[in-house]
Structure formats: C-alpha cells, structure tokens
PDB file of N, CA and C in Angstrom:
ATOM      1  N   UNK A   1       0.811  -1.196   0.000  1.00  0.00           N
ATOM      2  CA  UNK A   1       0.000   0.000   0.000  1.00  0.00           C
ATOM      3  C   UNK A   1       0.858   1.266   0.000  1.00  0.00           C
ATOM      4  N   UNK A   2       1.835   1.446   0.640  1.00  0.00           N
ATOM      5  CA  UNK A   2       2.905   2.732   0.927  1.00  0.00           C
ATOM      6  C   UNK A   2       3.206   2.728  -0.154  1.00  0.00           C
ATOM      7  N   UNK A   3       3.733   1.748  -1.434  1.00  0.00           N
ATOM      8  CA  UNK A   3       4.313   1.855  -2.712  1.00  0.00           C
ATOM      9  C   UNK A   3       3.271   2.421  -3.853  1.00  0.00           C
ATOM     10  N   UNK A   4       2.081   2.041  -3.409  1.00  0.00           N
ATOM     11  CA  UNK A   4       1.401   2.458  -4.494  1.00  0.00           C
ATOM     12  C   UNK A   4       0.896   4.255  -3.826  1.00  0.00           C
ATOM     13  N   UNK A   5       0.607   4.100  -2.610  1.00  0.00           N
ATOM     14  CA  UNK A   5       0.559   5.857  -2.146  1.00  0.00           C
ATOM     15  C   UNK A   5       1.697   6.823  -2.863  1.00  0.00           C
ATOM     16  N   UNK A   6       3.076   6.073  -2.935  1.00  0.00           N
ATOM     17  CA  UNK A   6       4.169   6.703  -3.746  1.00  0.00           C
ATOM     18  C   UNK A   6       4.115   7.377  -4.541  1.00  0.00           C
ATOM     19  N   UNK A   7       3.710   6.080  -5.504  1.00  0.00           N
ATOM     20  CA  UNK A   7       3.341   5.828  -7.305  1.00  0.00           C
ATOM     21  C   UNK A   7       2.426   6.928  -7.507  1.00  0.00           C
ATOM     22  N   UNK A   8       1.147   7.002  -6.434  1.00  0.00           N
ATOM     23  CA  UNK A   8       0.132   7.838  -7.164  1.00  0.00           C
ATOM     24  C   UNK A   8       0.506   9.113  -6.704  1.00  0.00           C
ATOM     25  N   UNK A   9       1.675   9.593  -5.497  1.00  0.00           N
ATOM     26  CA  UNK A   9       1.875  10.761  -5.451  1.00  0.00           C
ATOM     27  C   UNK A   9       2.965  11.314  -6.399  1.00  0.00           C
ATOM     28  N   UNK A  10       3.981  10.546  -7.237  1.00  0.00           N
ATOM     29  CA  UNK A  10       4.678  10.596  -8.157  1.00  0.00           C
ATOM     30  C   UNK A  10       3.807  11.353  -9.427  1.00  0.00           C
ATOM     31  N   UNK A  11       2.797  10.256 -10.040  1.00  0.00           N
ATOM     32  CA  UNK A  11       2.097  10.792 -10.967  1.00  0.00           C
ATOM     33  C   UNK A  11       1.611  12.045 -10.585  1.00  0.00           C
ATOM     34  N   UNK A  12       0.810  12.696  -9.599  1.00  0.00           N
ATOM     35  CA  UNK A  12       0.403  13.626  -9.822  1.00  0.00           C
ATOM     36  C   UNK A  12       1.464  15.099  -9.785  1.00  0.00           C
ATOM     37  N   UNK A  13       3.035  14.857  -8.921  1.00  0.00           N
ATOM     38  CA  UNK A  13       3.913  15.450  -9.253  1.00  0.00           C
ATOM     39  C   UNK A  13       4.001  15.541 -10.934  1.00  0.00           C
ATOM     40  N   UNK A  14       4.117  14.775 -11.534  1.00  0.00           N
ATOM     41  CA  UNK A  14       4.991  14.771 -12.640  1.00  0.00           C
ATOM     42  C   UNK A  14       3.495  15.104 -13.546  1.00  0.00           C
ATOM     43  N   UNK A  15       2.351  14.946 -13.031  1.00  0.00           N
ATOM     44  CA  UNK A  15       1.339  15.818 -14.318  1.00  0.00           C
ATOM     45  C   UNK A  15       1.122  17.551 -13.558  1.00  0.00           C
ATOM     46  N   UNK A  16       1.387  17.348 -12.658  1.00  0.00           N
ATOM     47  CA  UNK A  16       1.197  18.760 -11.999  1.00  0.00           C
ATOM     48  C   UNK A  16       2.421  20.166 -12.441  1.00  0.00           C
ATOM     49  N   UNK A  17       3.608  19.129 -13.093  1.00  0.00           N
ATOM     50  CA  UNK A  17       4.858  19.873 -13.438  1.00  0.00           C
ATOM     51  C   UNK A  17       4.758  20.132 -14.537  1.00  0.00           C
ATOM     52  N   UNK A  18       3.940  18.703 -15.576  1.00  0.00           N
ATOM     53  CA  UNK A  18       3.692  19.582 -17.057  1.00  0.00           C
ATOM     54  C   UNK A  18       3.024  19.928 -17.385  1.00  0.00           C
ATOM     55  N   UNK A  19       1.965  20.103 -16.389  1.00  0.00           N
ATOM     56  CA  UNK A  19       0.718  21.536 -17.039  1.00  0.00           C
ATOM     57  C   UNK A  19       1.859  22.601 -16.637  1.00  0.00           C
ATOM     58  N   UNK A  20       2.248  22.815 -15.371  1.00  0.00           N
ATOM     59  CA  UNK A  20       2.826  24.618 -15.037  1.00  0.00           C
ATOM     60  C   UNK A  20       3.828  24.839 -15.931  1.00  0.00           C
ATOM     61  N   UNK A  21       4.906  23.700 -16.355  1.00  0.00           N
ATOM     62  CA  UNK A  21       5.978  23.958 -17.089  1.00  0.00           C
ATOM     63  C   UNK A  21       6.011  24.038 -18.556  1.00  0.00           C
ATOM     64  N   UNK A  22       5.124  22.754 -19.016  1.00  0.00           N
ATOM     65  CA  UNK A  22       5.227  22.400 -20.141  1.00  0.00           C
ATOM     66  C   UNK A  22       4.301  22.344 -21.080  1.00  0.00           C
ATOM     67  N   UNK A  23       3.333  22.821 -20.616  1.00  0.00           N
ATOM     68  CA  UNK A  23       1.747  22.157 -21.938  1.00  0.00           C
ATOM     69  C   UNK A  23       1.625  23.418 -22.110  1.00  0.00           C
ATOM     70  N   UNK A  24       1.863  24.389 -22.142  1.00  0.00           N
ATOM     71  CA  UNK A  24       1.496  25.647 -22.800  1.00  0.00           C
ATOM     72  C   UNK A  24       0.187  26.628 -22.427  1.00  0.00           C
ATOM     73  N   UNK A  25      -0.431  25.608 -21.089  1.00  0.00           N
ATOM     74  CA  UNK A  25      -1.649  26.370 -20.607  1.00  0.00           C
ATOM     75  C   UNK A  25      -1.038  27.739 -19.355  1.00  0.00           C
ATOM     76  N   UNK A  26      -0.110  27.441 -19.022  1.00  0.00           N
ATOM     77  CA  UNK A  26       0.162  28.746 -18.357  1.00  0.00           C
ATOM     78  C   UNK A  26       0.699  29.567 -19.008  1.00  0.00           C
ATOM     79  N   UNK A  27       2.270  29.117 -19.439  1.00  0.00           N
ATOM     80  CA  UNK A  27       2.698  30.118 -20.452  1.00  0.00           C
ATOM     81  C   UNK A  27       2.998  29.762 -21.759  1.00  0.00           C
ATOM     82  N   UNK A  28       2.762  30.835 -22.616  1.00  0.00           N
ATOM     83  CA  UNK A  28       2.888  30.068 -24.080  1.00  0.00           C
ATOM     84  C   UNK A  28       4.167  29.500 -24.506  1.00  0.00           C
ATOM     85  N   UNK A  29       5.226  29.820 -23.913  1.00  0.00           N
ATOM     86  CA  UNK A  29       6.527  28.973 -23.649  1.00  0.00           C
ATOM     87  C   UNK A  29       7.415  28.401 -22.870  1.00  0.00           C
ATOM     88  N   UNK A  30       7.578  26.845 -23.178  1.00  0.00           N
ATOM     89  CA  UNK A  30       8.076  26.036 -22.245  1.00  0.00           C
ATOM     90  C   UNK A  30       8.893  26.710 -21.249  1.00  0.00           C
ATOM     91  N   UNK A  31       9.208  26.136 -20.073  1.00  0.00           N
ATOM     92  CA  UNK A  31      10.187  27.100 -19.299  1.00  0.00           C
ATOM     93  C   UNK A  31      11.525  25.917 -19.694  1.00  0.00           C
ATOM     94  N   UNK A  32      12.658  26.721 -19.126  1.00  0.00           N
ATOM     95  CA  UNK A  32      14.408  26.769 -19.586  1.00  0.00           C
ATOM     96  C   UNK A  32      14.514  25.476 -18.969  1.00  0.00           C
ATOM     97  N   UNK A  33      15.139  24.587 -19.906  1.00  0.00           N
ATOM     98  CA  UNK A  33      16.030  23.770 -19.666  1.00  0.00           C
ATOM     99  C   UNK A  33      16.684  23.586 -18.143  1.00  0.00           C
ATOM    100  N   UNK A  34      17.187  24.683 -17.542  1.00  0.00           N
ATOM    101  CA  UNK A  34      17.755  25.418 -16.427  1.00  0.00           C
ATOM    102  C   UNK A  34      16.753  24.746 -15.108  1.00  0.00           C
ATOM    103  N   UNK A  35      15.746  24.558 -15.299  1.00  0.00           N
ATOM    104  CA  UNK A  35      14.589  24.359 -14.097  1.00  0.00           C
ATOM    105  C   UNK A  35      15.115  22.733 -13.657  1.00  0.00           C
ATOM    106  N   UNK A  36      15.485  22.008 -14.763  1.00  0.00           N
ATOM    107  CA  UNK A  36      15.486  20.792 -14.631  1.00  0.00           C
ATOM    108  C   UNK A  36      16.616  20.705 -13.005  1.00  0.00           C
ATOM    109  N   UNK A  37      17.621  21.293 -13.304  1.00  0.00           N
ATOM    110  CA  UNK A  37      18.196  21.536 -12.236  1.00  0.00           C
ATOM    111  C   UNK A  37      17.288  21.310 -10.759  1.00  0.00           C
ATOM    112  N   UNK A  38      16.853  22.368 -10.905  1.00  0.00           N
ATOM    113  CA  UNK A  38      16.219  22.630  -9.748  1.00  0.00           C
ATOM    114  C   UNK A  38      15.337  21.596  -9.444  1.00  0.00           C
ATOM    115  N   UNK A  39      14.598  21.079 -10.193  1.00  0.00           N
ATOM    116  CA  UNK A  39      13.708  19.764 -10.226  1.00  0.00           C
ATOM    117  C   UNK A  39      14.441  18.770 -10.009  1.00  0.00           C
ATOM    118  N   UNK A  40      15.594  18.390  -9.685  1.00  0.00           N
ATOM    119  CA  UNK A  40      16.872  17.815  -9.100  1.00  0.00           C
ATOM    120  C   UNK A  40      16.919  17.757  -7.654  1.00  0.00           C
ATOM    121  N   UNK A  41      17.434  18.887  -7.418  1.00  0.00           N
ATOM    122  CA  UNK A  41      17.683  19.212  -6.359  1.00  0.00           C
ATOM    123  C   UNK A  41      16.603  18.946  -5.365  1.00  0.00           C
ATOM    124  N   UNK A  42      15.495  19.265  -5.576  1.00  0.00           N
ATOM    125  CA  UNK A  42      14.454  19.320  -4.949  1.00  0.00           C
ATOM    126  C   UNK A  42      14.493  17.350  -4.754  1.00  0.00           C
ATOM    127  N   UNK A  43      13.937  16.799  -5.639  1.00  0.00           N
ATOM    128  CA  UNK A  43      13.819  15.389  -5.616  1.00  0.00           C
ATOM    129  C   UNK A  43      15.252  15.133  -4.268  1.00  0.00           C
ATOM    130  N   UNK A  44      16.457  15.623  -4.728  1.00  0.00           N
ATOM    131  CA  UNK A  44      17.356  14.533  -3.694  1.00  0.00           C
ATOM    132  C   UNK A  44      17.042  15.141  -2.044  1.00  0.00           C
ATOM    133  N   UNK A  45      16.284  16.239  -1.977  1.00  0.00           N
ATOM    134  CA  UNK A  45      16.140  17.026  -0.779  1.00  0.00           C
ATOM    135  C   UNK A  45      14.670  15.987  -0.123  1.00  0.00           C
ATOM    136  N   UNK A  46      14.032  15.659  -1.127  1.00  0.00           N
ATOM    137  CA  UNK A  46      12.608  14.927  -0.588  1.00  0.00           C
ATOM    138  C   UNK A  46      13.217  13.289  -0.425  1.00  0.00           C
ATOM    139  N   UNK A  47      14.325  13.023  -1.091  1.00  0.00           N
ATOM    140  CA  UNK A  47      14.946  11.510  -0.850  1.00  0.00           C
ATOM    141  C   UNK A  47      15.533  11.283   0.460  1.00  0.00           C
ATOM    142  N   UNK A  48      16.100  12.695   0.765  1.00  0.00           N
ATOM    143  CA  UNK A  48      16.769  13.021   1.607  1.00  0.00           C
ATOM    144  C   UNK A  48      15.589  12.817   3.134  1.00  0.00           C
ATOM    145  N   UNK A  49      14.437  13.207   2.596  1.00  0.00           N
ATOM    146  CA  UNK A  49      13.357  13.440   3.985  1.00  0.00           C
ATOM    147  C   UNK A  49      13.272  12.287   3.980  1.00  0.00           C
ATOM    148  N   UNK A  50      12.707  11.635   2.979  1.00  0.00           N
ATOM    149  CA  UNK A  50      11.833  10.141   2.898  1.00  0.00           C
ATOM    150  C   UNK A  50      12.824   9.121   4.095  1.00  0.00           C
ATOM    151  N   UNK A  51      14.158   9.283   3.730  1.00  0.00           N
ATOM    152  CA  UNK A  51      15.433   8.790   4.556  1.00  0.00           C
ATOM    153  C   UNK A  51      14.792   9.023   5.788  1.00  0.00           C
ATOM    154  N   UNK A  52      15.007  10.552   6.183  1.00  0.00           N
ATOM    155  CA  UNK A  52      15.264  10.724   7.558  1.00  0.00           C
ATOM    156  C   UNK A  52      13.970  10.366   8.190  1.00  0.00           C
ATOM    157  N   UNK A  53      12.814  10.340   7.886  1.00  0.00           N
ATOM    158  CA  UNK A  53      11.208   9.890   8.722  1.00  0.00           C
ATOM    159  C   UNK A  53      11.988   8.581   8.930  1.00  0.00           C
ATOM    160  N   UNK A  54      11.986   7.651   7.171  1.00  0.00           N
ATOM    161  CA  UNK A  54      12.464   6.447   7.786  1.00  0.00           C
ATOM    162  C   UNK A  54      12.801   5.937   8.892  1.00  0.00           C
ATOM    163  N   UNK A  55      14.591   6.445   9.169  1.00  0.00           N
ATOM    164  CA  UNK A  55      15.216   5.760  10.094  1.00  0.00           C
ATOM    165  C   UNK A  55      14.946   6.882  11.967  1.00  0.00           C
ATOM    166  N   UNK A  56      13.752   7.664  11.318  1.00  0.00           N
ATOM    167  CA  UNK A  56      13.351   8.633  12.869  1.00  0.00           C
ATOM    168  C   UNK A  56      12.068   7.933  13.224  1.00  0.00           C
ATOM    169  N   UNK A  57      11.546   7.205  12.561  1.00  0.00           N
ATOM    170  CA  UNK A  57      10.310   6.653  12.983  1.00  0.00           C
ATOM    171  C   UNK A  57       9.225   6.848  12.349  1.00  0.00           C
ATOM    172  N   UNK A  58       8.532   7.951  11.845  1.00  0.00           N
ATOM    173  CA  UNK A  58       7.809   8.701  11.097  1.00  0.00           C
ATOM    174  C   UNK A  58       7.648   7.787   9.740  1.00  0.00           C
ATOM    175  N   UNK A  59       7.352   6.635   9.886  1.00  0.00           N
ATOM    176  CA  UNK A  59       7.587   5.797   8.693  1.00  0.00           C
ATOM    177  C   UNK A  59       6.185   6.011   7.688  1.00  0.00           C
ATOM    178  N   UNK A  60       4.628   6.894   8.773  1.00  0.00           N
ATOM    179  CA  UNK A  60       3.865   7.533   7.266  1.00  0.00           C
ATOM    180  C   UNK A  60       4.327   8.409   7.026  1.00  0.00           C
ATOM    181  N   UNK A  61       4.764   8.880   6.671  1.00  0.00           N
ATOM    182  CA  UNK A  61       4.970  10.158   5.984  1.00  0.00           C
ATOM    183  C   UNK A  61       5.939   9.746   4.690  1.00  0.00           C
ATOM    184  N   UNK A  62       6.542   8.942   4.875  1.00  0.00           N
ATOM    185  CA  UNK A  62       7.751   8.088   4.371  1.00  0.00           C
ATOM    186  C   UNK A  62       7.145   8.283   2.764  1.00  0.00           C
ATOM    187  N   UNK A  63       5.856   7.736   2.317  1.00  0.00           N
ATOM    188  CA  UNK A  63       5.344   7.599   0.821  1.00  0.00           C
ATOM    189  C   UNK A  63       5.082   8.912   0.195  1.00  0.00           C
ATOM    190  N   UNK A  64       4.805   9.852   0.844  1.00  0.00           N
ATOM    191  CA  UNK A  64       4.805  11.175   0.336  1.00  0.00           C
ATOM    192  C   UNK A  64       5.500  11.689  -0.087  1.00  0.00           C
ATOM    193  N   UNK A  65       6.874  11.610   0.862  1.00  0.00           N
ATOM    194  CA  UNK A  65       7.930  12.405   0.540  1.00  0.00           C
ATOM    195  C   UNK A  65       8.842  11.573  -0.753  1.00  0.00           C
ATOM    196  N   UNK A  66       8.947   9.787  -0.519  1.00  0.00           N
ATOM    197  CA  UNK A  66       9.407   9.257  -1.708  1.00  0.00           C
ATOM    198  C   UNK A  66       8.531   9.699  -2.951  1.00  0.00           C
ATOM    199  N   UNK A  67       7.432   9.896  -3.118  1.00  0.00           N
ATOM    200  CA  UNK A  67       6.685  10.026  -4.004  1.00  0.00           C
ATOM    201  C   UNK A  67       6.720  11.671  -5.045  1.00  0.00           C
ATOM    202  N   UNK A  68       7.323  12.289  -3.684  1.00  0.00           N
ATOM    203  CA  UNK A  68       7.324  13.371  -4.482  1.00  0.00           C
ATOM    204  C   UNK A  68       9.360  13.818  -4.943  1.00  0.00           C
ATOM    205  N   UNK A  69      10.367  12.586  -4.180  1.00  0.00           N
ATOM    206  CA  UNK A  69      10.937  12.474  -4.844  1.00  0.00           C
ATOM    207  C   UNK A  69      11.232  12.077  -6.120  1.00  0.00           C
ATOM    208  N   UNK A  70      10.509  11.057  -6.347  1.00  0.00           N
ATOM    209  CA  UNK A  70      10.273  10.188  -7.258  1.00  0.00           C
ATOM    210  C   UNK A  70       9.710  11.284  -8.909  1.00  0.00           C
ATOM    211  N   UNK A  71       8.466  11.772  -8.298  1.00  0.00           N
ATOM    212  CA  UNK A  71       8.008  12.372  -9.869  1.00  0.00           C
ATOM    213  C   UNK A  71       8.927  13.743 -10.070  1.00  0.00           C
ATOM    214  N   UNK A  72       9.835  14.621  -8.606  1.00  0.00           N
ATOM    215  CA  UNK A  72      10.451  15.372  -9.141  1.00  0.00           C
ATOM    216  C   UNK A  72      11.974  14.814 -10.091  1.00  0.00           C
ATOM    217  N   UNK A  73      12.097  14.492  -9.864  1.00  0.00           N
ATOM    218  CA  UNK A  73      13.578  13.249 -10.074  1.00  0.00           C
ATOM    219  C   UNK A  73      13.431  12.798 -11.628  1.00  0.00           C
ATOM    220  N   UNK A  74      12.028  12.108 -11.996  1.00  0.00           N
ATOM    221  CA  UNK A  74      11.818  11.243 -13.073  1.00  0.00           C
ATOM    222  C   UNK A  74      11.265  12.904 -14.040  1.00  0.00           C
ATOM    223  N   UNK A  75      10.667  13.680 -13.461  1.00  0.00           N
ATOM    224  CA  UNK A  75      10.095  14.897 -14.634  1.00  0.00           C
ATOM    225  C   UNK A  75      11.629  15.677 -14.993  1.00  0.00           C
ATOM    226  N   UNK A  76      12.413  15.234 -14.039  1.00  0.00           N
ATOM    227  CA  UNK A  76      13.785  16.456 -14.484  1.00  0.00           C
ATOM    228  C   UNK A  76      14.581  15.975 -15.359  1.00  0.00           C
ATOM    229  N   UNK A  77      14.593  14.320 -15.000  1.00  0.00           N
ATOM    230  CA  UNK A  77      15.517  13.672 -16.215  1.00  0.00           C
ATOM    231  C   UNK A  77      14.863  13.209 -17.853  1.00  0.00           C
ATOM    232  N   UNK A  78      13.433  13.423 -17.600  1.00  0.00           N
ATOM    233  CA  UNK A  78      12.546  13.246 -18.760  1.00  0.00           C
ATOM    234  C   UNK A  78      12.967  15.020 -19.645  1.00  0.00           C
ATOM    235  N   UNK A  79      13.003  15.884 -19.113  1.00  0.00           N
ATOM    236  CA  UNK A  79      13.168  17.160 -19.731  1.00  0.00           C
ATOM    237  C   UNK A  79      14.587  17.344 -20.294  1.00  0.00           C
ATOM    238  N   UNK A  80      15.141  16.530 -19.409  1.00  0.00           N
ATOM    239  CA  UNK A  80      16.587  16.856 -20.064  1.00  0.00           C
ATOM    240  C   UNK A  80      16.852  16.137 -21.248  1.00  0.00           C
ATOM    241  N   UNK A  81      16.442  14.768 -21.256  1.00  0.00           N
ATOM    242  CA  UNK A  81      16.868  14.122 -22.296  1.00  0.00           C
ATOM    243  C   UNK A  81      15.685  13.723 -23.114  1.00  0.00           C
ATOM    244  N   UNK A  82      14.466  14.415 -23.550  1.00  0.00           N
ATOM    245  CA  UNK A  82      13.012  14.153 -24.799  1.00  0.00           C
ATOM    246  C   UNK A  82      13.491  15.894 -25.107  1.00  0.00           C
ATOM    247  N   UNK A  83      13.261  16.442 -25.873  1.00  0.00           N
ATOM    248  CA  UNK A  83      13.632  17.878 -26.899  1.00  0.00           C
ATOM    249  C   UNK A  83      12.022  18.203 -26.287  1.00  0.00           C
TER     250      UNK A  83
END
C-alpha cells in the first residue's frame, strides 16, 4: 500500500509539473532547460526526507515524501533528455 501511495503521489507530481511547465496552458513557452536543475535538487532534498522519517520513525509520511521524490527526479531527467 505505501508503494502504491508513492506511485500515485509521483504521478500527480509529474502531471502537476507539465501543465505549469510544459503544456502551454500557463505560459505560451516552455520554461528553460535550467529548471530541470532545480527539479533535481528538490527530488534529492525529498529523498533526503523520505530517509530521515524512515530511520526517525515517522515511517507515514515516508510515501509522500518518496513520491514526491520520485516524480520530481523522473520529470527532471525526462526534460533533459526528450527535446
């Protein structure tokens, strides 16, 4: 059950990033290459939490935070390498 709480908080990261970033309904042009970065960073900072609940006890919270490592992580390396 925690894996699939993940999964479905992943997906809605990673559709929630390409409406704001990428589908053209906010702005009529994609944003910079440059973000992916940051969509990096962020993911190893939420890998980083998912860790620390882990081994602090806090083991719900644990799928959220993997989850939103997960779709930031997988939307940053999808931007870098699809044109």
């Amino acid at each position: 059950m925690r894996v699939v709480r993940a999964l479905l908080v992943a997906v809605g990261v990673v559709a929630v990033l390409f409406v704001m970033l990428d589908s053209g309904a906010v702005n009529a042009e994609p944003a910079p290459a440059a973000v992916s970065v940051s969509l990096g960073t962020l993911a190893v900072l939420f890998a980083a939490g998912a860790w620390a609940m882990q081994v602090g006890g806090r083991r719900e919270r644990v799928p959220l935070l993997a989850g939103l490592a997960a779709g930031a992580g997988v939307y940053a390396v999808v931007r870098l390498l699809l044109p």
